[in-house]
Protein backbone atom coordinates (compact mmCIF):
# COMPACT_ATOMS: atom_id res chain seq x y z
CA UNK A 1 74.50 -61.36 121.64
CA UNK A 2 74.61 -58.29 119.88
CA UNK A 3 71.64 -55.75 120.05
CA UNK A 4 69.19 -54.65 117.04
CA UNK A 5 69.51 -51.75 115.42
CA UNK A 6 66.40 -50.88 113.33
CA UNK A 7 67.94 -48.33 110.04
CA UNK A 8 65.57 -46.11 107.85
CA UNK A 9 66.18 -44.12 104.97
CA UNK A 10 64.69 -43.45 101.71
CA UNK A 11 67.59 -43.32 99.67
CA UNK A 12 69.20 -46.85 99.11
CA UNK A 13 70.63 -48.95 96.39
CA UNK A 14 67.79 -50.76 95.10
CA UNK A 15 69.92 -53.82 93.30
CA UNK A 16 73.59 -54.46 93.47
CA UNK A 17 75.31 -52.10 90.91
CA UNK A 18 72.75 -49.65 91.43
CA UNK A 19 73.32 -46.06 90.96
CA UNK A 20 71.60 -44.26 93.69
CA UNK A 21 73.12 -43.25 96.40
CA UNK A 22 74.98 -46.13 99.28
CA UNK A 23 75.90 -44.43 101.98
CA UNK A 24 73.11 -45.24 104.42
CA UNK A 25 74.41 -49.30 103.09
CA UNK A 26 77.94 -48.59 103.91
CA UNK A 27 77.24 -47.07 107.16
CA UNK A 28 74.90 -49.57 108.05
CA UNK A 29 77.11 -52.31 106.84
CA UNK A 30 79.97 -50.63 109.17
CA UNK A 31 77.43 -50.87 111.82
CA UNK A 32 77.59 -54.68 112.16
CA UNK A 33 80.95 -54.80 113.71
CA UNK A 34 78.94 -53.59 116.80
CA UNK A 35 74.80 -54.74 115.69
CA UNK A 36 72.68 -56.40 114.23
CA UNK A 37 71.84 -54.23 111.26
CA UNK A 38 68.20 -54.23 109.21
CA UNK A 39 67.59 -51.44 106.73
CA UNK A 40 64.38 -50.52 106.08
CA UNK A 41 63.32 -48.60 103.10
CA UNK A 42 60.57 -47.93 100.41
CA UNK A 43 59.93 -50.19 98.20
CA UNK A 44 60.71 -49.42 94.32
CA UNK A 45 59.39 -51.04 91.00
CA UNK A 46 62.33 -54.08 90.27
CA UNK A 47 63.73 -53.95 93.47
CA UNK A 48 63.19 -57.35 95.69
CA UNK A 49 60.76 -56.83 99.08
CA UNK A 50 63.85 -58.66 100.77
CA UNK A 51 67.43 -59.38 100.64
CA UNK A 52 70.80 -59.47 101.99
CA UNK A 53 73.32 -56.00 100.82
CA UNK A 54 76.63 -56.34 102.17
CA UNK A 55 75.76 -58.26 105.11
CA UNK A 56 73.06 -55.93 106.09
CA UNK A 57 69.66 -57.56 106.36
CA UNK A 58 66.85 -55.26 103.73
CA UNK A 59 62.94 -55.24 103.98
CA UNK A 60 61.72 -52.63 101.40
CA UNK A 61 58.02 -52.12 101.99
CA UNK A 62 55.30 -51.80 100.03
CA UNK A 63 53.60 -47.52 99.90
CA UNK A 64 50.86 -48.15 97.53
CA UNK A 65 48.32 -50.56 95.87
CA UNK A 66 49.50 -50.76 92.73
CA UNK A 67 53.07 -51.19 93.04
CA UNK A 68 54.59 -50.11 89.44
CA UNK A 69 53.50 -46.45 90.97
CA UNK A 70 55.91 -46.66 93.92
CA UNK A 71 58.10 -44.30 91.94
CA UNK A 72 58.30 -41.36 94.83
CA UNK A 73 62.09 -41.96 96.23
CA UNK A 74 63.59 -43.53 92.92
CA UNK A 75 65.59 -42.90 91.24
CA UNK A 76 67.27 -39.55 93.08
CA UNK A 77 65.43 -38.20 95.82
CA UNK A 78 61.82 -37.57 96.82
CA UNK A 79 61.60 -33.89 96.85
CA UNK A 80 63.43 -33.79 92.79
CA UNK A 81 61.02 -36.58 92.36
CA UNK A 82 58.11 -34.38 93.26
CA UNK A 83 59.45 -31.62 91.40
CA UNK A 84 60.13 -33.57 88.18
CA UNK A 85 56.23 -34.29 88.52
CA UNK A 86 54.25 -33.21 90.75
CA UNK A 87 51.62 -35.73 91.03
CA UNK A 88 54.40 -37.77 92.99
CA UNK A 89 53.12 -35.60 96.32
CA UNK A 90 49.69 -37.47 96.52
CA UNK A 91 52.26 -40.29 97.05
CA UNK A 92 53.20 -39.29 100.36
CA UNK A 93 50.97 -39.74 102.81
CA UNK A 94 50.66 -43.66 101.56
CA UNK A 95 54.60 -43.00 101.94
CA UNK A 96 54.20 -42.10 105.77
CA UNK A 97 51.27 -43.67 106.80
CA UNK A 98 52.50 -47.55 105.28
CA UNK A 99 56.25 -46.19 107.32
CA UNK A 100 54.47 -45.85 110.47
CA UNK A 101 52.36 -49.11 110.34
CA UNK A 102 55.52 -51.11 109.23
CA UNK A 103 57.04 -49.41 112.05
CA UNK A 104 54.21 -50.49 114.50
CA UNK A 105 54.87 -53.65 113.81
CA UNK A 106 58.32 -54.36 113.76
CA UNK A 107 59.86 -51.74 116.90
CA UNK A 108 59.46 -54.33 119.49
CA UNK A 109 61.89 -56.66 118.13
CA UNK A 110 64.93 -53.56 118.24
CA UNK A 111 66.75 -51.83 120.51
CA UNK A 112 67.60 -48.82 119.42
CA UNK A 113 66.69 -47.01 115.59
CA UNK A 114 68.92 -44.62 113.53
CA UNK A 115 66.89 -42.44 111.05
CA UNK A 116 68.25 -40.91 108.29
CA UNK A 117 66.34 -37.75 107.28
CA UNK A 118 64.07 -35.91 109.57
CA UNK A 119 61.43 -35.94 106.24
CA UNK A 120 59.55 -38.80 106.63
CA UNK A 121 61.93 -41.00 108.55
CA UNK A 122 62.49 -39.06 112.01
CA UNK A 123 58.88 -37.31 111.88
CA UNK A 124 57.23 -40.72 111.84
CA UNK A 125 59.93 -42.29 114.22
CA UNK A 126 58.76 -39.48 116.90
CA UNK A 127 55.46 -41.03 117.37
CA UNK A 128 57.24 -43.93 119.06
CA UNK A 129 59.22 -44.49 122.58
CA UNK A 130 61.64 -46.46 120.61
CA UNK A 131 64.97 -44.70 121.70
CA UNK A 132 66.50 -43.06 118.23
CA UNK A 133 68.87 -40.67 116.05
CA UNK A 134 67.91 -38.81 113.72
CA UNK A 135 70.25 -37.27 111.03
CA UNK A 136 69.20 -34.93 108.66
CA UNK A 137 71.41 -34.67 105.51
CA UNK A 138 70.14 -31.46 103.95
CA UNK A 139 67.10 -30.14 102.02
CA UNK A 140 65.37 -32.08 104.95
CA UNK A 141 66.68 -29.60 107.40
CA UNK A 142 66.95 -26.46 105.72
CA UNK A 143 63.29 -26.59 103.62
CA UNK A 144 59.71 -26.55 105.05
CA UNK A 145 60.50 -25.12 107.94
CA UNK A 146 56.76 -23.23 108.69
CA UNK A 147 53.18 -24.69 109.68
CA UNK A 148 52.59 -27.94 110.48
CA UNK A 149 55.96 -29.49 108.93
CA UNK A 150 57.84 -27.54 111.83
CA UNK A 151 55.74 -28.14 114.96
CA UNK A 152 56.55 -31.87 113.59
CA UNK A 153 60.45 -31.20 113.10
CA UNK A 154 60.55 -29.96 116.73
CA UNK A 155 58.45 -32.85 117.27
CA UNK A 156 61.40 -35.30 116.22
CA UNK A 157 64.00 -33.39 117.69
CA UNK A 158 62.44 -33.28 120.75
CA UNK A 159 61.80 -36.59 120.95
CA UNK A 160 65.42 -37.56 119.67
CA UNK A 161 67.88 -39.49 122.04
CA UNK A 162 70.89 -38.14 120.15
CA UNK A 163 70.46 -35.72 116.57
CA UNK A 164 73.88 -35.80 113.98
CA UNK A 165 73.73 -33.78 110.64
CA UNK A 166 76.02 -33.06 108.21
CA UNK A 167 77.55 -29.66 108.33
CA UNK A 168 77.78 -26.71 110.65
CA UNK A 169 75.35 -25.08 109.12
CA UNK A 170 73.11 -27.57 108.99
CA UNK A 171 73.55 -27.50 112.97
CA UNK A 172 72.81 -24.26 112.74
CA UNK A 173 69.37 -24.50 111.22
CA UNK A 174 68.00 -27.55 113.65
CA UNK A 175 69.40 -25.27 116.49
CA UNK A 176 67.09 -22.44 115.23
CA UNK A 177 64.11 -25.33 114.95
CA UNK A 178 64.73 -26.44 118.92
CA UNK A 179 67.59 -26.11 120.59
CA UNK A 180 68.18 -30.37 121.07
CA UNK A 181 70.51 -31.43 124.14
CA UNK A 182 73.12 -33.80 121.88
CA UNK A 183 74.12 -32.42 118.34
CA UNK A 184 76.66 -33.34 116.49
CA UNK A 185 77.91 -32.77 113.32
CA UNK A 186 79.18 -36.13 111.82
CA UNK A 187 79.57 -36.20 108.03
CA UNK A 188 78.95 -39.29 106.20
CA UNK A 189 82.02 -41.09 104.61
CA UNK A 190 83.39 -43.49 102.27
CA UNK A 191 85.26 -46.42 102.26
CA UNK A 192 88.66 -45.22 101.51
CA UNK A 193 90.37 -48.95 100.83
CA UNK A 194 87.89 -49.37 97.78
CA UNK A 195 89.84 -46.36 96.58
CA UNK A 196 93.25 -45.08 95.31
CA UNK A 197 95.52 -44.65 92.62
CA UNK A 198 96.01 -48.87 92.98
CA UNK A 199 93.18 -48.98 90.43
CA UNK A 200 94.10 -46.35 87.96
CA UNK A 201 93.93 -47.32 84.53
CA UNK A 202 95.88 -44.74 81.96
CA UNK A 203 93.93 -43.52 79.23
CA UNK A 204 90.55 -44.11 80.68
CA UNK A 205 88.91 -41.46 78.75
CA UNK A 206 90.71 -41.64 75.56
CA UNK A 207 92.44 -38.30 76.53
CA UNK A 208 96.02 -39.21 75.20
CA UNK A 209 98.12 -36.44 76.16
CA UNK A 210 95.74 -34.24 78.39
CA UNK A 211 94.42 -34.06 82.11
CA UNK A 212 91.55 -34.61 82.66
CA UNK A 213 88.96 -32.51 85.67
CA UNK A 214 86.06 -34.50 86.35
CA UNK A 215 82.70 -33.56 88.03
CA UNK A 216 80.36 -36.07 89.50
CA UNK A 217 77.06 -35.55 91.02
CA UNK A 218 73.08 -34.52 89.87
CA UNK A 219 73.06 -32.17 87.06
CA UNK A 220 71.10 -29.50 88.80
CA UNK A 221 71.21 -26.03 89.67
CA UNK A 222 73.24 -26.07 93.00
CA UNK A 223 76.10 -27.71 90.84
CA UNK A 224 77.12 -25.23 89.59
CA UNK A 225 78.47 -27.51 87.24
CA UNK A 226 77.25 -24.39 84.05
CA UNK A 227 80.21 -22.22 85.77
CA UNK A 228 82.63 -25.34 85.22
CA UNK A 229 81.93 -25.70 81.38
CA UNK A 230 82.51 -22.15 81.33
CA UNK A 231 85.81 -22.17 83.01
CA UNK A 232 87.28 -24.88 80.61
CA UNK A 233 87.08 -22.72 77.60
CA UNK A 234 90.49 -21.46 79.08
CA UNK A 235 91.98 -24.39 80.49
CA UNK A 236 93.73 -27.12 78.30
CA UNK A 237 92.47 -30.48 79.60
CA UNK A 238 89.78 -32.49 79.39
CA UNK A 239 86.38 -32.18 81.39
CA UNK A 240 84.41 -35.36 82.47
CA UNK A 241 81.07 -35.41 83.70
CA UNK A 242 79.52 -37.95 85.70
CA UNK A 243 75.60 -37.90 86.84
CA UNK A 244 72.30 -37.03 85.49
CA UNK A 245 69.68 -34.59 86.00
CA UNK A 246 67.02 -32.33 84.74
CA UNK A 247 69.22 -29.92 83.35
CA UNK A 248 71.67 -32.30 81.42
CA UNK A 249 69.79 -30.96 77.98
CA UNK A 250 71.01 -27.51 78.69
CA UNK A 251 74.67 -28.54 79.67
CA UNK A 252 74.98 -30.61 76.64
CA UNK A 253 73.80 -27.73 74.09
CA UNK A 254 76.20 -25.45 76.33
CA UNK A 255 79.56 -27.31 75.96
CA UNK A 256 78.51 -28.22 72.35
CA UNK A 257 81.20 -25.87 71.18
CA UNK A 258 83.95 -26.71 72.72
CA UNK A 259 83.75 -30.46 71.34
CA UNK A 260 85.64 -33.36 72.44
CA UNK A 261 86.69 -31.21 75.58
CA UNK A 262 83.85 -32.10 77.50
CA UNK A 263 82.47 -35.68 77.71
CA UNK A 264 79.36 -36.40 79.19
CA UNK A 265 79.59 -40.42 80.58
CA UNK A 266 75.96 -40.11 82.27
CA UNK A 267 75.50 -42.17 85.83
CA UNK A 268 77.86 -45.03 86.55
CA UNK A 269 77.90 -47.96 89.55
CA UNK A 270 79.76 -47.55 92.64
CA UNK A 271 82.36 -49.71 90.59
CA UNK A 272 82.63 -47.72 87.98
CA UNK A 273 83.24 -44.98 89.43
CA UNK A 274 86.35 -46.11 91.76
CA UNK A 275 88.10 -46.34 88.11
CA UNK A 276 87.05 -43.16 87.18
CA UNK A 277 88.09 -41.15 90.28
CA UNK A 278 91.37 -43.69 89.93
CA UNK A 279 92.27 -42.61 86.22
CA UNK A 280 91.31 -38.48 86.27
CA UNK A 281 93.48 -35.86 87.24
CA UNK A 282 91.99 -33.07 89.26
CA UNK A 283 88.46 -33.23 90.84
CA UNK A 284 86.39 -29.98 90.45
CA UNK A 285 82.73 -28.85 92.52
CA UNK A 286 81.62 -25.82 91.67
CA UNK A 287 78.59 -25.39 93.42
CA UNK A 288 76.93 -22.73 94.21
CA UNK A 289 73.53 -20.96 96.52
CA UNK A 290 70.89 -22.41 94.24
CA UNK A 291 67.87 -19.38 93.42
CA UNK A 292 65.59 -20.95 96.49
CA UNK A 293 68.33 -20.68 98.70
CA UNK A 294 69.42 -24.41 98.85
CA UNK A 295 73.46 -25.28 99.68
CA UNK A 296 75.51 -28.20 99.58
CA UNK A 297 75.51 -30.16 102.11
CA UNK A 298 78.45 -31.92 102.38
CA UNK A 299 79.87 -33.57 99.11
CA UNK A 300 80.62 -37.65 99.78
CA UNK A 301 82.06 -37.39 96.00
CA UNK A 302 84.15 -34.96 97.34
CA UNK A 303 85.73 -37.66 100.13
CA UNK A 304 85.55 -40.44 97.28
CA UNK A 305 87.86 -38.01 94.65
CA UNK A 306 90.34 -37.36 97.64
CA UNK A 307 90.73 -41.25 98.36
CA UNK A 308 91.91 -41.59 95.16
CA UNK A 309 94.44 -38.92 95.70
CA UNK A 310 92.74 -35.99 93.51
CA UNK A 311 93.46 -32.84 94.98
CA UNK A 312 90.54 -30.83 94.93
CA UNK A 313 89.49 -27.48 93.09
CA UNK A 314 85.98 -26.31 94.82
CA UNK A 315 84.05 -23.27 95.63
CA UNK A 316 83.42 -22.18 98.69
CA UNK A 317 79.67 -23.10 99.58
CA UNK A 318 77.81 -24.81 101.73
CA UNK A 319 79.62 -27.85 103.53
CA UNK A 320 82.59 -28.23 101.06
CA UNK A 321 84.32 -25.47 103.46
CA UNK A 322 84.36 -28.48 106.10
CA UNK A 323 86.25 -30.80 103.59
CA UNK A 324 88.47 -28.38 101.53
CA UNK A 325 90.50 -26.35 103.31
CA UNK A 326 92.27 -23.50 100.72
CA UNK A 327 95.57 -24.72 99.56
CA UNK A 328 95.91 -27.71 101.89
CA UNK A 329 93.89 -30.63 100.09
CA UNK A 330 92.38 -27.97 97.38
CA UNK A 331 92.00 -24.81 95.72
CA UNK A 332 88.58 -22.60 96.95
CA UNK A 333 87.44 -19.76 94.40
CA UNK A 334 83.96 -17.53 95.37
CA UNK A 335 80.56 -18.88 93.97
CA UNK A 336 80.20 -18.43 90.15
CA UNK A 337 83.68 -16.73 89.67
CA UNK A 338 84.46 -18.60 86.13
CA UNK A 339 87.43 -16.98 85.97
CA UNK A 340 88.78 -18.16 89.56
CA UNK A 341 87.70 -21.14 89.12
CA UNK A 342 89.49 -21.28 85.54
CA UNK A 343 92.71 -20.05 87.51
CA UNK A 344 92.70 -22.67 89.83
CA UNK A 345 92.53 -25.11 87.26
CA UNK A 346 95.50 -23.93 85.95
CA UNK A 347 97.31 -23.19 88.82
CA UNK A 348 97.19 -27.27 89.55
CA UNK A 349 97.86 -28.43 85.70
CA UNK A 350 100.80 -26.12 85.80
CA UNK A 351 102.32 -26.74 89.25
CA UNK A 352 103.59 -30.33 90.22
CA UNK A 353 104.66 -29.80 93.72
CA UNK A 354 101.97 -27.94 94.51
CA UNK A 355 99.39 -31.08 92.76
CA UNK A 356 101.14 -33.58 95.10
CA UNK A 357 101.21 -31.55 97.83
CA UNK A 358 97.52 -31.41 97.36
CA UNK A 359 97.12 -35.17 96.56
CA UNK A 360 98.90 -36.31 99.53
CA UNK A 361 96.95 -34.29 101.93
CA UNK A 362 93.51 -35.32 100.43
CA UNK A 363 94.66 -38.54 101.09
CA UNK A 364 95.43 -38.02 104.66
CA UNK A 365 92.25 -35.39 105.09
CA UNK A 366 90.02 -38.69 104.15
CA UNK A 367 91.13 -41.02 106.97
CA UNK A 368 88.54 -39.49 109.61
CA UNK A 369 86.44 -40.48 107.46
CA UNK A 370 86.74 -43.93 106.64
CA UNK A 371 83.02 -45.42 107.86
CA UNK A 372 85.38 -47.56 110.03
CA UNK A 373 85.89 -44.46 112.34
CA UNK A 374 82.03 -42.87 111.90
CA UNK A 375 80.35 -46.66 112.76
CA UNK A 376 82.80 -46.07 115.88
CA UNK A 377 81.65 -43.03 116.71
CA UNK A 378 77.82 -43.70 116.40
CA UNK A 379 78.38 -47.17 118.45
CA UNK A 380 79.87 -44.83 120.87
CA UNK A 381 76.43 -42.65 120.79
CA UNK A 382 74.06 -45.78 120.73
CA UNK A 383 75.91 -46.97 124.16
CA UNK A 384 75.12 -43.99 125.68
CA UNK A 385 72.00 -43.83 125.09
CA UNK A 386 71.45 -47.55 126.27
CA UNK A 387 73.79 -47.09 129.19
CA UNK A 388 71.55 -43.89 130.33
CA UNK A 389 74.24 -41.70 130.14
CA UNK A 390 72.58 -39.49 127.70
CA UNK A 391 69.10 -37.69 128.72
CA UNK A 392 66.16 -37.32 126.58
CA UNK A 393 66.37 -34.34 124.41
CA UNK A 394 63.20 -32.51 125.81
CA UNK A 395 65.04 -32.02 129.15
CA UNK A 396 68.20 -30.13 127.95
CA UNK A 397 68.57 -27.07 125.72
CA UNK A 398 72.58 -27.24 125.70
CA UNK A 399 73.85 -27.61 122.14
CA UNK A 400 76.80 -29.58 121.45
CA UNK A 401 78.88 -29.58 117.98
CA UNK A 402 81.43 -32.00 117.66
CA UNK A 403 85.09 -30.55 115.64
């Protein structure tokens, strides 16, 4: 009989074809080779209180009286949700406190838990002797890290059985927090047979004769995506963009003038967008050190454009410097640098050996990350921690980061 794994998030596909984020689904759903797998998440105005995703049993719960306000994780993120209005914060305490009661209830019946985010998810997890991981993805880590919200980070790494983030620096930041006994640094993936060239379909975008670069991801700041639009006034191809976001006003009036260059296609599905990586040419992410210090974490688009073979033109930021290594699966120019960035480009339109030497080794880069080989790796970490063979976190201070 297999054991119980208890999942939290609060970022999930709310419907099938939904275009928030899946990879806490697809690792989950990876996860039942080894468990038996139940997500559970916030609930969200449309979205049904319970179903089965991909195998993976759902329970979205309930945050607040009237329900048609339950609009703090959805769509995007909670913290862009707050800052898009700011009302949204009196949402969450009803957020943690309806978390922690549905967790009250329901721990008994699971094993083990694996909590994505340390905001609310592994904060609210600490309060129980439930044995857990925690992974913290990003602005969970590196923001509100004074007061009260860090004497309740340490809290929840303290408390941890096992703690996984994204990207060495990342690792670097919950070090500085508390120095936890197991950390790792375990990416999230994709599902590289949903991907490939298999599915290309020629002329996708109507672009005839030309390449085509595409970007996908939120149009904010740490994009970098205005530096991109400003590169492709000298490059001769075609730019797709892919996403939304608060500043998608301001990119549109920006790449007014250069036309039918630059096509904005707004968010797609997850099924969508396996044609799209499938039928462009070269896949670009600019991003950049946003003003309030924010990074990249570490870019799943970026895994999803290499399994479709599209070598990879990137700055150097954040966690891309884990995926794209310079002139082995990509092309890495310095933050902002339009004009590198504008080379690089070109360098890949105008050199074919050097685009499938590129291509190929995206491909093979990917394979570690098929979620076949990360639900492996965090079955390995969950038997551990049943077995014993890993202590509690409070009673080691040596820090661990997997390669």
């Amino acid at each position: 009989m297999k054991k119980k794994l208890l999942v939290t998030g609060s970022t999930f596909p709310r419907w099938e074809g939904d275009t928030e984020p899946r990879f806490v689904l697809d690792l989950s759903e990876a996860l039942t080779e080894y468990y038996d797998v139940t997500v559970l998440v916030p609930a969200a105005p449309g979205a049904a209180d319970q179903e089965i995703m991909n195998g993976v049993k759902v329970i979205r719960y309930h945050y607040f009286p009237i329900h048609k306000w339950e609009t703090l994780c959805y769509p995007g993120a909670i913290v862009p949700r707050i800052r898009e209005k700011k009302i949204r914060a009196l949402l969450v305490p009803f957020l943690c406190i309806s978390l922690y009661w549905h967790l009250f209830r329901m721990l008994k019946d699971y094993d083990m838990v694996h909590a994505h985010w340390l905001i609310p998810q592994g904060i609210v997890q600490s309060f129980f002797k439930t044995p857990y991981i925690v992974t913290g993805h990003g602005g969970d880590v590196a923001f509100m890290n004074k007061g009260i919200m860090r004497k309740l980070k340490k809290k929840c790494l303290k408390n941890a059985s096992y703690v996984t983030t994204v990207s060495p620096h990342l690792g670097n930041i919950i070090k500085n927090i508390y120095p936890v006994a197991h950390l790792d640094i375990q990416p999230m993936g994709c599902k590289t047979a949903n991907l490939g060239k298999k599915i290309r379909k020629e002329n996708y975008f109507h672009q005839n004769e030309k390449k085509v670069i595409l970007f996908v991801g939120r149009l904010v700041e740490i994009k970098g995506i205005k530096y991109l639009i400003d590169a492709m006034r000298s490059v001769d191809a075609i730019l797709v963009i892919v996403g939304k976001g608060p500043l998608e006003k301001d990119l549109k009036e920006q790449a007014m003038e250069q036309g039918q260059k630059i096509q904005f296609l707004g968010p797609k599905t997850h099924a969508e967008l396996r044609e799209i990586y499938a039928s462009a040419d070269i896949f670009a992410a600019p991003s950049i050190t946003a003003g309030d210090g924010a990074q990249e974490g570490f870019g799943l688009v970026i895994l999803e454009a290499m399994a479709s073979g599209l070598p990879v033109v990137a700055s150097k930021s954040g966690g891309i410097v884990e995926i794209v290594k310079d002139e082995k699966n990509g092309l890495l120019s310095e933050e902002k640098s339009v004009w590198q960035l504008a080379d690089n480009l070109n360098t890949l339109l105008d050199d074919s050996e050097l685009y499938q030497k590129l291509s190929a080794n995206a491909i093979r880069t990917v394979q570690q990350f098929d979620y076949s080989v990360i639900a492996g790796k965090y079955s390995n970490i969950f038997e551990q921690i049943s077995s014993g063979e890993l202590i509690h976190a409070e009673h080691s201070t040596k820090l661990y980061l997997s390669k």
